[in-house]
ModelCIF file with pLDDT and N, C-alpha, C, O atoms, coordinates in Angstrom:
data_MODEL
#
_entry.id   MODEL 
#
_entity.id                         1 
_entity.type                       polymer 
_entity.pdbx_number_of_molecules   1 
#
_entity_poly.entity_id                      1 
_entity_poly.type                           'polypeptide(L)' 
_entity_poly.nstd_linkage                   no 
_entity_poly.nstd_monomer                   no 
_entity_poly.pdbx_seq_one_letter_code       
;(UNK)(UNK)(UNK)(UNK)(UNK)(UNK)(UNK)(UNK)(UNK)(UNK)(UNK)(UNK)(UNK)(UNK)(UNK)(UNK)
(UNK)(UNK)(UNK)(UNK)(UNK)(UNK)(UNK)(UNK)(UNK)(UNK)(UNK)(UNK)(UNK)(UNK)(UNK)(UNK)
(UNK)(UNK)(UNK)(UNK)(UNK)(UNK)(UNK)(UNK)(UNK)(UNK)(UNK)(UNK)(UNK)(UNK)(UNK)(UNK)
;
_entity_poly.pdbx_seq_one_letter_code_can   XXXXXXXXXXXXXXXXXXXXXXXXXXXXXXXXXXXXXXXXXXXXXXXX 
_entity_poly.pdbx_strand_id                 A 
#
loop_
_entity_poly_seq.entity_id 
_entity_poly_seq.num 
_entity_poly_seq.mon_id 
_entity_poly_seq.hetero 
1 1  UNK n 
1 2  UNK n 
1 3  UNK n 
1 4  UNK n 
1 5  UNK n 
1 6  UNK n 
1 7  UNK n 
1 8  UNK n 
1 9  UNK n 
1 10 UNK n 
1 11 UNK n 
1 12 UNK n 
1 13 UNK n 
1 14 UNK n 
1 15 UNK n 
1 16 UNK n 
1 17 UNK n 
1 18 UNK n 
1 19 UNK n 
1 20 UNK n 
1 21 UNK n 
1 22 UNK n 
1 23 UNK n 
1 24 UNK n 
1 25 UNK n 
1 26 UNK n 
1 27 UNK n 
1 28 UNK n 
1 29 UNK n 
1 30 UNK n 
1 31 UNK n 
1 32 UNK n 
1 33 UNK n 
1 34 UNK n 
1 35 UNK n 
1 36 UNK n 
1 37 UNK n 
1 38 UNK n 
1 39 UNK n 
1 40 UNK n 
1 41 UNK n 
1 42 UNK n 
1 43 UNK n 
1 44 UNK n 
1 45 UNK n 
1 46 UNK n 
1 47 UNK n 
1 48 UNK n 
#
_struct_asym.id          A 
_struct_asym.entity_id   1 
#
loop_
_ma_qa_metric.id 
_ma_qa_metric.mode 
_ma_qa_metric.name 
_ma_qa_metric.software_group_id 
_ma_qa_metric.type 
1 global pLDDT . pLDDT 
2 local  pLDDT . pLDDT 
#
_ma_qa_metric_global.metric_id      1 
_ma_qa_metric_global.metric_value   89.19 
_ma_qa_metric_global.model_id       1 
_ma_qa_metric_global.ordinal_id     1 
#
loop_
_ma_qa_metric_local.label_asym_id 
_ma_qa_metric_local.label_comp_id 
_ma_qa_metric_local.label_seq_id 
_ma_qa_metric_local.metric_id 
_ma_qa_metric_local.metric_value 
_ma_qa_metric_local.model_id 
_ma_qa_metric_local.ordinal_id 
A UNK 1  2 88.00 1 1  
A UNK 2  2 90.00 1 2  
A UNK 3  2 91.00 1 3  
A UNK 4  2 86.00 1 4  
A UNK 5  2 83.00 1 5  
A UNK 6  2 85.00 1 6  
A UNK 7  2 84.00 1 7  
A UNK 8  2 76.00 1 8  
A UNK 9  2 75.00 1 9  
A UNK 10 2 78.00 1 10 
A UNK 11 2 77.00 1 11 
A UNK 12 2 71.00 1 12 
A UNK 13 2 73.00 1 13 
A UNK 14 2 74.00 1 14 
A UNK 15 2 77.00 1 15 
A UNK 16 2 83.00 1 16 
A UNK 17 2 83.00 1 17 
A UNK 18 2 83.00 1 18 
A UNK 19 2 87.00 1 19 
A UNK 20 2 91.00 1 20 
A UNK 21 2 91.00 1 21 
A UNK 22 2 91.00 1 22 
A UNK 23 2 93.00 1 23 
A UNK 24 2 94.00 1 24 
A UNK 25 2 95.00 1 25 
A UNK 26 2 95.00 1 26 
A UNK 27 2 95.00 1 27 
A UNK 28 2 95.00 1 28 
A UNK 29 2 95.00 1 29 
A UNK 30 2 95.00 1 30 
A UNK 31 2 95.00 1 31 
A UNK 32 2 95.00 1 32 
A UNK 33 2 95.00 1 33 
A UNK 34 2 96.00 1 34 
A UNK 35 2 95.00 1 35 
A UNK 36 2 95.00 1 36 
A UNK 37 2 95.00 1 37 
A UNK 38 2 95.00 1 38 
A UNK 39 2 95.00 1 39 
A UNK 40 2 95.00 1 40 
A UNK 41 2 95.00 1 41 
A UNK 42 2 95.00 1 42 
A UNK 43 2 95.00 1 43 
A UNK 44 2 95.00 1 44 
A UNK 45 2 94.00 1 45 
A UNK 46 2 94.00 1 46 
A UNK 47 2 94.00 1 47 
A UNK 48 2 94.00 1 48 
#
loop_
_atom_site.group_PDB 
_atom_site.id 
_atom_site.type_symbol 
_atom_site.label_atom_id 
_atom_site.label_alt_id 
_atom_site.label_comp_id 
_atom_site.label_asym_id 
_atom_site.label_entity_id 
_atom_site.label_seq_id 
_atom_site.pdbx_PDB_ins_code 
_atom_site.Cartn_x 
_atom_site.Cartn_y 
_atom_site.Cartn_z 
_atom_site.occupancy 
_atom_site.B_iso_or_equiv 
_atom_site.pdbx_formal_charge 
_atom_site.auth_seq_id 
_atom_site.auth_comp_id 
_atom_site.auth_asym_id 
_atom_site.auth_atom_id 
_atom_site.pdbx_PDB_model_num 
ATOM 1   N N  . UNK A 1 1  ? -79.654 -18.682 99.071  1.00 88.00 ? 1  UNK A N  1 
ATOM 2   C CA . UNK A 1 1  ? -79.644 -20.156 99.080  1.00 88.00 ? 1  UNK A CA 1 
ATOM 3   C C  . UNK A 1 1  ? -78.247 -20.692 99.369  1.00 88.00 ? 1  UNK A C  1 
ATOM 4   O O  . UNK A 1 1  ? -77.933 -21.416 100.314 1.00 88.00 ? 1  UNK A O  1 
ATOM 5   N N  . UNK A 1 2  ? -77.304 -20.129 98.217  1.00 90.00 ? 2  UNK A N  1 
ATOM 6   C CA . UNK A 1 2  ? -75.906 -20.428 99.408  1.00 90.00 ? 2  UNK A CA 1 
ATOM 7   C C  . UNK A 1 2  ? -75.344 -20.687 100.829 1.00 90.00 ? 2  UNK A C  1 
ATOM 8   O O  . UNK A 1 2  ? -74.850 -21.667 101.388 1.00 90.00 ? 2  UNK A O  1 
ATOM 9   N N  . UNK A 1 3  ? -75.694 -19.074 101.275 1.00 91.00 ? 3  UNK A N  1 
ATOM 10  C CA . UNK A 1 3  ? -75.404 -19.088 102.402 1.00 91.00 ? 3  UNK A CA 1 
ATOM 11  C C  . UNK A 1 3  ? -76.838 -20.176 103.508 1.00 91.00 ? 3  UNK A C  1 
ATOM 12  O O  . UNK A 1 3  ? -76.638 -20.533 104.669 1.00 91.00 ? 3  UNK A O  1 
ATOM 13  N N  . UNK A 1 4  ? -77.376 -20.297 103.180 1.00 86.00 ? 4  UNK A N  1 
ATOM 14  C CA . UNK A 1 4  ? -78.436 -21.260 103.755 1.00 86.00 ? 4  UNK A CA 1 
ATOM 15  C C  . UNK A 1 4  ? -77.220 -23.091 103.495 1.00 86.00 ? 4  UNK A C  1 
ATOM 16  O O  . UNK A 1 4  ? -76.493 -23.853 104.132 1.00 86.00 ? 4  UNK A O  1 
ATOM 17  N N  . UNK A 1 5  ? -77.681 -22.909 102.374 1.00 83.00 ? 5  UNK A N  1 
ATOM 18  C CA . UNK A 1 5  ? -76.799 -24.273 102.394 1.00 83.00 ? 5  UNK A CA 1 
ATOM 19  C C  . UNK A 1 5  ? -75.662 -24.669 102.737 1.00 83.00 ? 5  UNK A C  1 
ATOM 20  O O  . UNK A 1 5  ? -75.538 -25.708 103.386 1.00 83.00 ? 5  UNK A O  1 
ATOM 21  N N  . UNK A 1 6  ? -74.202 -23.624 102.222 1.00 85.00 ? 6  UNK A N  1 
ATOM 22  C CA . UNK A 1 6  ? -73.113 -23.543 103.211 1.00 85.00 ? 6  UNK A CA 1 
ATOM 23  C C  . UNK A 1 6  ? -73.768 -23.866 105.163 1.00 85.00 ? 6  UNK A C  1 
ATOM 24  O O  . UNK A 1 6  ? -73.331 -24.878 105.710 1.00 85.00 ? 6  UNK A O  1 
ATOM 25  N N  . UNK A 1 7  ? -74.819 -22.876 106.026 1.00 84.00 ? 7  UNK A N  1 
ATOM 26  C CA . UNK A 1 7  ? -74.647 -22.902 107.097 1.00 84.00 ? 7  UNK A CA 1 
ATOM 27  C C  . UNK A 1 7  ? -75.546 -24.757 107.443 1.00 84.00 ? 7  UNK A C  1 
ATOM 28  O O  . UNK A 1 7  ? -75.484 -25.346 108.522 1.00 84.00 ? 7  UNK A O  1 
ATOM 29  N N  . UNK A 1 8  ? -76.083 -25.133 106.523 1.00 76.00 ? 8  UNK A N  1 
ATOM 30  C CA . UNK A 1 8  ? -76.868 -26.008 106.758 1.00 76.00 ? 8  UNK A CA 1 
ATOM 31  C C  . UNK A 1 8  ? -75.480 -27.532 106.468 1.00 76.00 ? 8  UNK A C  1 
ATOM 32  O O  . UNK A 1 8  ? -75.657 -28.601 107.052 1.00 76.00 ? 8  UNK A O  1 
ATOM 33  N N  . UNK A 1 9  ? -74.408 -27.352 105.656 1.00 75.00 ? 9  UNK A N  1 
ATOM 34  C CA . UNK A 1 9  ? -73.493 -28.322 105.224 1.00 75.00 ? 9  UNK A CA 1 
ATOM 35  C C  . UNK A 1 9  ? -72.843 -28.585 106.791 1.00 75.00 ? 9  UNK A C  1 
ATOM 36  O O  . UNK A 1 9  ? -72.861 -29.604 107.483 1.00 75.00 ? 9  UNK A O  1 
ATOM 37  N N  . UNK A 1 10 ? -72.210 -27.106 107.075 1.00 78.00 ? 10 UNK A N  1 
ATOM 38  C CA . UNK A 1 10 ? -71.135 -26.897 108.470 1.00 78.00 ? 10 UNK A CA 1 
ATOM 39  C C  . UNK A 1 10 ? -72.024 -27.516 109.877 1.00 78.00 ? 10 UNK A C  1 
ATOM 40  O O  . UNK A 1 10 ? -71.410 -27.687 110.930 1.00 78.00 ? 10 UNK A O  1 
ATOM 41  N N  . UNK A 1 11 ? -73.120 -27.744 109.804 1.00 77.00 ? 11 UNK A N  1 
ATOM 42  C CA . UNK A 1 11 ? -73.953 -27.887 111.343 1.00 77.00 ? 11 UNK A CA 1 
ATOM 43  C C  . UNK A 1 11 ? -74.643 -29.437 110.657 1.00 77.00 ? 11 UNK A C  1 
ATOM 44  O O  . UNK A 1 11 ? -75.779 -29.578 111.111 1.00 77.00 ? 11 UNK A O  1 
ATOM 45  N N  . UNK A 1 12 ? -74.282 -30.517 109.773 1.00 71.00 ? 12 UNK A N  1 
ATOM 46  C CA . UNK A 1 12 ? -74.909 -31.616 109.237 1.00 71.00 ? 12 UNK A CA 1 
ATOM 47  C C  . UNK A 1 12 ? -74.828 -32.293 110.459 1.00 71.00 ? 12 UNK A C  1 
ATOM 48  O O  . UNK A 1 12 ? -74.517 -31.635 111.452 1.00 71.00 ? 12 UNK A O  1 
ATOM 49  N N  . UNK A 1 13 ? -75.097 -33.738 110.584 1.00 73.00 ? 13 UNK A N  1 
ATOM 50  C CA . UNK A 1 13 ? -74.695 -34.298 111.701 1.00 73.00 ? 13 UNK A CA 1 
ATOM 51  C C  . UNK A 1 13 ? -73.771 -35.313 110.227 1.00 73.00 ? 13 UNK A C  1 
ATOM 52  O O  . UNK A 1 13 ? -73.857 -35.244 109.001 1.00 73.00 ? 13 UNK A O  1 
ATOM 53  N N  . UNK A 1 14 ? -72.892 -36.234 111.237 1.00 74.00 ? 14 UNK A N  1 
ATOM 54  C CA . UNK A 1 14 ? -72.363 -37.090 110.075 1.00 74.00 ? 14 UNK A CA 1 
ATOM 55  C C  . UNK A 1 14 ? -73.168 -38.436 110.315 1.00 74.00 ? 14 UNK A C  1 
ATOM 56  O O  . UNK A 1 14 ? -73.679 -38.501 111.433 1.00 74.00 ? 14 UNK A O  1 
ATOM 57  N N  . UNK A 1 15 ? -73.340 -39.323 109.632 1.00 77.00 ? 15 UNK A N  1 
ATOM 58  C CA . UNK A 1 15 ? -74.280 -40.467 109.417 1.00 77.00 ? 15 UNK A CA 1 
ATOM 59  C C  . UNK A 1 15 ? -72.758 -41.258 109.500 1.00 77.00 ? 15 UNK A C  1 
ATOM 60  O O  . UNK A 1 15 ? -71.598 -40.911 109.281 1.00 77.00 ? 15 UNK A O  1 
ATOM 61  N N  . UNK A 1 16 ? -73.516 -42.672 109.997 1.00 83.00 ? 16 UNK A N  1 
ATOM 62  C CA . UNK A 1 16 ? -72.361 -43.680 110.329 1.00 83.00 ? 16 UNK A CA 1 
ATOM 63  C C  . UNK A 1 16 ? -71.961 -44.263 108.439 1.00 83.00 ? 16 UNK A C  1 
ATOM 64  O O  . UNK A 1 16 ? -70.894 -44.875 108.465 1.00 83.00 ? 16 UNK A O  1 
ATOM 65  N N  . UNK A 1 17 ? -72.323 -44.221 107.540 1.00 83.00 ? 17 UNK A N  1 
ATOM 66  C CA . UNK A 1 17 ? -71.649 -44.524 106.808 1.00 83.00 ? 17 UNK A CA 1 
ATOM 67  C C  . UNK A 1 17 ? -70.445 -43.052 106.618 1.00 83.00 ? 17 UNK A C  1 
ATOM 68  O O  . UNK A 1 17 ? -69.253 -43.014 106.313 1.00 83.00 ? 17 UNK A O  1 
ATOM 69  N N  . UNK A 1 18 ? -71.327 -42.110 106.924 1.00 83.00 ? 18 UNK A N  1 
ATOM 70  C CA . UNK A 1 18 ? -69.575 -41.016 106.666 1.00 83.00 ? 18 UNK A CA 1 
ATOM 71  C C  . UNK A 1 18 ? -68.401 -41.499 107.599 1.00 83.00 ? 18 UNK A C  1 
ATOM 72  O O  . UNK A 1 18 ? -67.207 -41.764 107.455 1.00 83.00 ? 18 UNK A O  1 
ATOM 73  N N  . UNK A 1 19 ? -69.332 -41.485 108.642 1.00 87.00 ? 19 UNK A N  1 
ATOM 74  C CA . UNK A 1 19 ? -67.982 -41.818 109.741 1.00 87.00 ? 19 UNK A CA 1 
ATOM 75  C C  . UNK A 1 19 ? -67.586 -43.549 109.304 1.00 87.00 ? 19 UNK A C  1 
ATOM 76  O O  . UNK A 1 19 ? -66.530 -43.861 109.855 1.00 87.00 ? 19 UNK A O  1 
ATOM 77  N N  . UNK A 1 20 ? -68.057 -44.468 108.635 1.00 91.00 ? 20 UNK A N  1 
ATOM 78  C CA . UNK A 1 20 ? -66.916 -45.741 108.660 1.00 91.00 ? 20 UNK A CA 1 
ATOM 79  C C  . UNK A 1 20 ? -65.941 -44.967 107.088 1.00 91.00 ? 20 UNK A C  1 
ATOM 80  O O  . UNK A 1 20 ? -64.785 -45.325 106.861 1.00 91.00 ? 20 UNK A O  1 
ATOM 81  N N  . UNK A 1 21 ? -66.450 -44.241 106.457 1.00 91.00 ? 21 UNK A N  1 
ATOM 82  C CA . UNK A 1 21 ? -65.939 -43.735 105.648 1.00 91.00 ? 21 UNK A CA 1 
ATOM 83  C C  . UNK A 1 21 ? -64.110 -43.369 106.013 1.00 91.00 ? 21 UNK A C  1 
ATOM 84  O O  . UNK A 1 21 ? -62.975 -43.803 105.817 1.00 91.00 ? 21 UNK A O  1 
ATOM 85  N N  . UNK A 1 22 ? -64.932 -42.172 106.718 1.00 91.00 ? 22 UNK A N  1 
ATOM 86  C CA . UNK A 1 22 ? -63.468 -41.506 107.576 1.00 91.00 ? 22 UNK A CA 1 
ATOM 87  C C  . UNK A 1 22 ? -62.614 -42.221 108.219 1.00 91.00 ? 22 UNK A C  1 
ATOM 88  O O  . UNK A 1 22 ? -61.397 -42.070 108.110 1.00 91.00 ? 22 UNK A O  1 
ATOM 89  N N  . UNK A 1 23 ? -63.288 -43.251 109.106 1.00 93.00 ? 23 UNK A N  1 
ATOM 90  C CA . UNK A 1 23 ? -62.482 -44.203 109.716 1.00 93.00 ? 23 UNK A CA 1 
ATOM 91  C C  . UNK A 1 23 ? -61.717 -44.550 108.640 1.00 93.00 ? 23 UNK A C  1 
ATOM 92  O O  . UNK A 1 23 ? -60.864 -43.706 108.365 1.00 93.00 ? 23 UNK A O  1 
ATOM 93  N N  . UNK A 1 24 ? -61.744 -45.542 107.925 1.00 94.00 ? 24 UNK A N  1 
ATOM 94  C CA . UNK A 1 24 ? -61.554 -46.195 106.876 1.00 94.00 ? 24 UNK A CA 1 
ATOM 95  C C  . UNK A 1 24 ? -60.400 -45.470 106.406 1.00 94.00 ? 24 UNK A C  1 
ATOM 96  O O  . UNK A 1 24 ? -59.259 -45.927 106.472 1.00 94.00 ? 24 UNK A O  1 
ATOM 97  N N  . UNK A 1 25 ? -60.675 -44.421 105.966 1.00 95.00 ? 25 UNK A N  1 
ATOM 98  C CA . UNK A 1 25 ? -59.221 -43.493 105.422 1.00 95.00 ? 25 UNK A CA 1 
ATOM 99  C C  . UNK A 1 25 ? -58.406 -42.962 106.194 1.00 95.00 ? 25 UNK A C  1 
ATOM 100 O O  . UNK A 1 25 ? -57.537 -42.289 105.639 1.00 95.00 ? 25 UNK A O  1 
ATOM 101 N N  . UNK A 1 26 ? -58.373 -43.033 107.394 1.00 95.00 ? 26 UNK A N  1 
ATOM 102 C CA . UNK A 1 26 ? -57.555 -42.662 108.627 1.00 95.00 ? 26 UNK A CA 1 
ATOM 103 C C  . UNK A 1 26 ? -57.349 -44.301 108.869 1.00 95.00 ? 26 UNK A C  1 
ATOM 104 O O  . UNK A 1 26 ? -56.286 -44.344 109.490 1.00 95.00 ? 26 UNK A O  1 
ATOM 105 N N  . UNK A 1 27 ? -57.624 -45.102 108.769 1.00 95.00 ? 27 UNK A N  1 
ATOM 106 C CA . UNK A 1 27 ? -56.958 -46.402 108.982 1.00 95.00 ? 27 UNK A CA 1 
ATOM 107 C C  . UNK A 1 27 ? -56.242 -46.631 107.565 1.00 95.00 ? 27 UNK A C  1 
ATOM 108 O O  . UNK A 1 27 ? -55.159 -47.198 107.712 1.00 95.00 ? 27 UNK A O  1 
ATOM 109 N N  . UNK A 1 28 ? -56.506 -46.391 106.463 1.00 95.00 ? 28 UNK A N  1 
ATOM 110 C CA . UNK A 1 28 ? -55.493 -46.766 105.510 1.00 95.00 ? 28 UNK A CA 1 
ATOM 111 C C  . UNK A 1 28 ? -54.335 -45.393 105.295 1.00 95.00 ? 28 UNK A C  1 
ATOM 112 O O  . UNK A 1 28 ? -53.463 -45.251 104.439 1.00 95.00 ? 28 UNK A O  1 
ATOM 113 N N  . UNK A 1 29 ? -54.540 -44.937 105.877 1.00 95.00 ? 29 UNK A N  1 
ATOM 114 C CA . UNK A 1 29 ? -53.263 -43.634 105.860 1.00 95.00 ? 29 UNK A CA 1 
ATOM 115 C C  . UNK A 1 29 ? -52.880 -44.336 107.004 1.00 95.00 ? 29 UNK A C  1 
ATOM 116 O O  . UNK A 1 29 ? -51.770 -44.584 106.532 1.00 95.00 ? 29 UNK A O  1 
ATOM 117 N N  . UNK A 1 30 ? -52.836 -44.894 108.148 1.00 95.00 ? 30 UNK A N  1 
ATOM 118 C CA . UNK A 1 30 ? -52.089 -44.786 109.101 1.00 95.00 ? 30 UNK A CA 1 
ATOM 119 C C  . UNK A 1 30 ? -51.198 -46.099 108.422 1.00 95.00 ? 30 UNK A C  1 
ATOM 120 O O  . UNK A 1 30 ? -49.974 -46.015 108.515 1.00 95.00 ? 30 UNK A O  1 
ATOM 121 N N  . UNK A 1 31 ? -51.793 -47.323 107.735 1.00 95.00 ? 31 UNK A N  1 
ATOM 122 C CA . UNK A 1 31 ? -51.257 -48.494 107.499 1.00 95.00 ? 31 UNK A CA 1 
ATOM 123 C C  . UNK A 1 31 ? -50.146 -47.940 106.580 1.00 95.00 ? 31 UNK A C  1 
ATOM 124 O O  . UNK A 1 31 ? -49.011 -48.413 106.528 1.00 95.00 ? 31 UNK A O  1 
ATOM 125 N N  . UNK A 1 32 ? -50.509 -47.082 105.993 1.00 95.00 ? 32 UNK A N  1 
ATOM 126 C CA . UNK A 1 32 ? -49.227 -46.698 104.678 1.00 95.00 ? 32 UNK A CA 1 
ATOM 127 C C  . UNK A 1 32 ? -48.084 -45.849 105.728 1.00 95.00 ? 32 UNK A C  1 
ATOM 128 O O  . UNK A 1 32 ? -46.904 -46.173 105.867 1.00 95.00 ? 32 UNK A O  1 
ATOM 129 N N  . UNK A 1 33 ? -48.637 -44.922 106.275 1.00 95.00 ? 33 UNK A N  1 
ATOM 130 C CA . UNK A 1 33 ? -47.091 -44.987 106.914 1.00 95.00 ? 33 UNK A CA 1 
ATOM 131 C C  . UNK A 1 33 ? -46.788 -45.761 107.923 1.00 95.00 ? 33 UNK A C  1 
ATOM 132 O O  . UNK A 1 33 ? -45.679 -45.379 108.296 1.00 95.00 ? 33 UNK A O  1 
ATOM 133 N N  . UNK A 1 34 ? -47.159 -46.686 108.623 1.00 96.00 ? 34 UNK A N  1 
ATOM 134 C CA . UNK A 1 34 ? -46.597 -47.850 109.318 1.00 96.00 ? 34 UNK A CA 1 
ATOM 135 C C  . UNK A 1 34 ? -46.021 -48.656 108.202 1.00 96.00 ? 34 UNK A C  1 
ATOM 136 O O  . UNK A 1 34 ? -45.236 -49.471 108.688 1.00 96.00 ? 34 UNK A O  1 
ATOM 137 N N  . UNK A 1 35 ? -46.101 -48.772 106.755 1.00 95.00 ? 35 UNK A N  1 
ATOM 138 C CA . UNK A 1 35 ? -45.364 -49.728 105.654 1.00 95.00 ? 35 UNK A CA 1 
ATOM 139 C C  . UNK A 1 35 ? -44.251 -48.638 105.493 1.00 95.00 ? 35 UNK A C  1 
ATOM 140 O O  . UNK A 1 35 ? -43.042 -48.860 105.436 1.00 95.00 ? 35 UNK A O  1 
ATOM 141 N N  . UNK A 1 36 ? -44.787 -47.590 105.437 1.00 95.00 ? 36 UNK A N  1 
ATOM 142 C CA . UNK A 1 36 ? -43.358 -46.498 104.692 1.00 95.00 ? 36 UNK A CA 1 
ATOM 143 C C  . UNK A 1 36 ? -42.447 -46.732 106.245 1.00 95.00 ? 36 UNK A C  1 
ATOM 144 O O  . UNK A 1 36 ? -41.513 -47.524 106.125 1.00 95.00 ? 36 UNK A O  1 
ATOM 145 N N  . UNK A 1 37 ? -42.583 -46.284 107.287 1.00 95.00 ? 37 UNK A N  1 
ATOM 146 C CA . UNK A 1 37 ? -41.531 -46.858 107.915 1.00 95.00 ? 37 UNK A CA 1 
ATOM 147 C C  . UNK A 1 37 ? -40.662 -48.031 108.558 1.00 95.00 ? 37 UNK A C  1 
ATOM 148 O O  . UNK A 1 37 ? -39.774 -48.028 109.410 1.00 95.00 ? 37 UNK A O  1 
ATOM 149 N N  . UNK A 1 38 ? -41.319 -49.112 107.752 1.00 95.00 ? 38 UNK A N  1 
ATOM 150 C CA . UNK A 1 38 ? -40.951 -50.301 107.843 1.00 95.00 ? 38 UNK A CA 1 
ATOM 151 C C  . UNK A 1 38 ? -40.099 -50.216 107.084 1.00 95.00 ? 38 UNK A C  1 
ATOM 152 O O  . UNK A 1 38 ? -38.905 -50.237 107.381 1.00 95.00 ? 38 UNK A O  1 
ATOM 153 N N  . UNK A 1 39 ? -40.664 -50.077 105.701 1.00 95.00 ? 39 UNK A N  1 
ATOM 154 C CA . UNK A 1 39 ? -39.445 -49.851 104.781 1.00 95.00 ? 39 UNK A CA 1 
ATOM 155 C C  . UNK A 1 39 ? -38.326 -49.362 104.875 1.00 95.00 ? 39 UNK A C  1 
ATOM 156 O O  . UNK A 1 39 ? -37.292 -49.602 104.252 1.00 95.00 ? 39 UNK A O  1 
ATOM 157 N N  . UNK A 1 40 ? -38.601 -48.509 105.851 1.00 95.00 ? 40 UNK A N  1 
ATOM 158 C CA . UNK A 1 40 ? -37.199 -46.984 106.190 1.00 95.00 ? 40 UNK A CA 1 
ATOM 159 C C  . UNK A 1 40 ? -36.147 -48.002 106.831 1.00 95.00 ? 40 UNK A C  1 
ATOM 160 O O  . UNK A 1 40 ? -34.995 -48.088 106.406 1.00 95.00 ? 40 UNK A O  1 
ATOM 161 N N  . UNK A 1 41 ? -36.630 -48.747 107.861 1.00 95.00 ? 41 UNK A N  1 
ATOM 162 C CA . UNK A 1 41 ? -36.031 -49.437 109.024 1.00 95.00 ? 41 UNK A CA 1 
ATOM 163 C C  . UNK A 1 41 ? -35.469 -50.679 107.934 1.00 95.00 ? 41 UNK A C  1 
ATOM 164 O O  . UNK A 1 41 ? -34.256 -50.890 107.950 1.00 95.00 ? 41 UNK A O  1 
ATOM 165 N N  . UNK A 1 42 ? -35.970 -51.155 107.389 1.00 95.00 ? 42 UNK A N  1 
ATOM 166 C CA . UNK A 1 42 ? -35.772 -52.451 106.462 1.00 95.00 ? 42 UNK A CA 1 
ATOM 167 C C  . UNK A 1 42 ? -34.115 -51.778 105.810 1.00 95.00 ? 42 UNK A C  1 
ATOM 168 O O  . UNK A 1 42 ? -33.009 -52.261 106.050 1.00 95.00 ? 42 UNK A O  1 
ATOM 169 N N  . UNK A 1 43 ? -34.434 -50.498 104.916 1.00 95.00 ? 43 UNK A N  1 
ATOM 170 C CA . UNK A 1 43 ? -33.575 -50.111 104.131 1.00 95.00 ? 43 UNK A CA 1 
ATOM 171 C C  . UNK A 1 43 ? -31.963 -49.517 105.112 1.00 95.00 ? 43 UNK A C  1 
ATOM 172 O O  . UNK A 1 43 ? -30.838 -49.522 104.613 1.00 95.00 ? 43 UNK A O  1 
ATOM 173 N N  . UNK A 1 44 ? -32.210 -49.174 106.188 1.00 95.00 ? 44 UNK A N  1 
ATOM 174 C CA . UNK A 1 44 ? -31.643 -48.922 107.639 1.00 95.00 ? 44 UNK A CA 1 
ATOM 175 C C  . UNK A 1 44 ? -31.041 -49.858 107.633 1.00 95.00 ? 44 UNK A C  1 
ATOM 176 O O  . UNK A 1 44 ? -29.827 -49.900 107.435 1.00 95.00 ? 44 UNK A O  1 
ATOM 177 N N  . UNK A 1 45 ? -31.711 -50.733 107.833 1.00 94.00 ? 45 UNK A N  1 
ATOM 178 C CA . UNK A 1 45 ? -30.445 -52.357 108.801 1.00 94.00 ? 45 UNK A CA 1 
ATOM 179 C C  . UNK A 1 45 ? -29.736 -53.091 107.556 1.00 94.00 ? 45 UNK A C  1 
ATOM 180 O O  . UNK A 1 45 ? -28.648 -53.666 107.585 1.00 94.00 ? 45 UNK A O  1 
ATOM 181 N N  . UNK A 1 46 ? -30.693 -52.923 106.335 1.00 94.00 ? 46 UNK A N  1 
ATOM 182 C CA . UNK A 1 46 ? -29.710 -53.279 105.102 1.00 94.00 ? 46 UNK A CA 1 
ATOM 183 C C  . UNK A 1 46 ? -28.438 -52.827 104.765 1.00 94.00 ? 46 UNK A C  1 
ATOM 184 O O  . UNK A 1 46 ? -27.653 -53.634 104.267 1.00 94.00 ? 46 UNK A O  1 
ATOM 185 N N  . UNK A 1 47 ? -27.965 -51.215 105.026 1.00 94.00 ? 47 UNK A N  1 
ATOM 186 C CA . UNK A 1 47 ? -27.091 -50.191 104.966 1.00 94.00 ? 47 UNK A CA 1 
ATOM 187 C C  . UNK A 1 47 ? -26.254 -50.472 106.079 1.00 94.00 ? 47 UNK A C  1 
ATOM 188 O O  . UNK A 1 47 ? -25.024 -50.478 106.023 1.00 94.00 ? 47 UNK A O  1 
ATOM 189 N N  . UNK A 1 48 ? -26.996 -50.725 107.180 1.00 94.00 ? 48 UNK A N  1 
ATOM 190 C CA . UNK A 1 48 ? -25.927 -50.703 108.209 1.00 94.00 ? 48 UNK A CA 1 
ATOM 191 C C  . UNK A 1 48 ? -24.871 -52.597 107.902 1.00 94.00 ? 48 UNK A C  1 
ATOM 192 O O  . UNK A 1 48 ? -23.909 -52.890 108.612 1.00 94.00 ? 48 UNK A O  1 
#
């Protein structure tokens, strides 16, 4: 039953709520480091 279910998990299709899911967290990871290097640049021109 494992190995049935493991090969049945790896070959799922993904359903559009997984995928706005994923989206979703690949858009809020990308926003955090577009803020973390704002910050960098912010803390940059402050120093300079």
């Amino acid at each position: 039953r494992q190995h049935r279910e493991d090969r049945l998990v790896a070959t799922a299709k993904t359903t559009p709520a997984d995928r706005r899911q994923k989206a979703l967290i690949v858009e809020t990871e990308a926003a955090a480091k577009k803020e973390a290097e704002l910050i960098e640049k912010r803390k940059k021109a402050a120093a300079e």
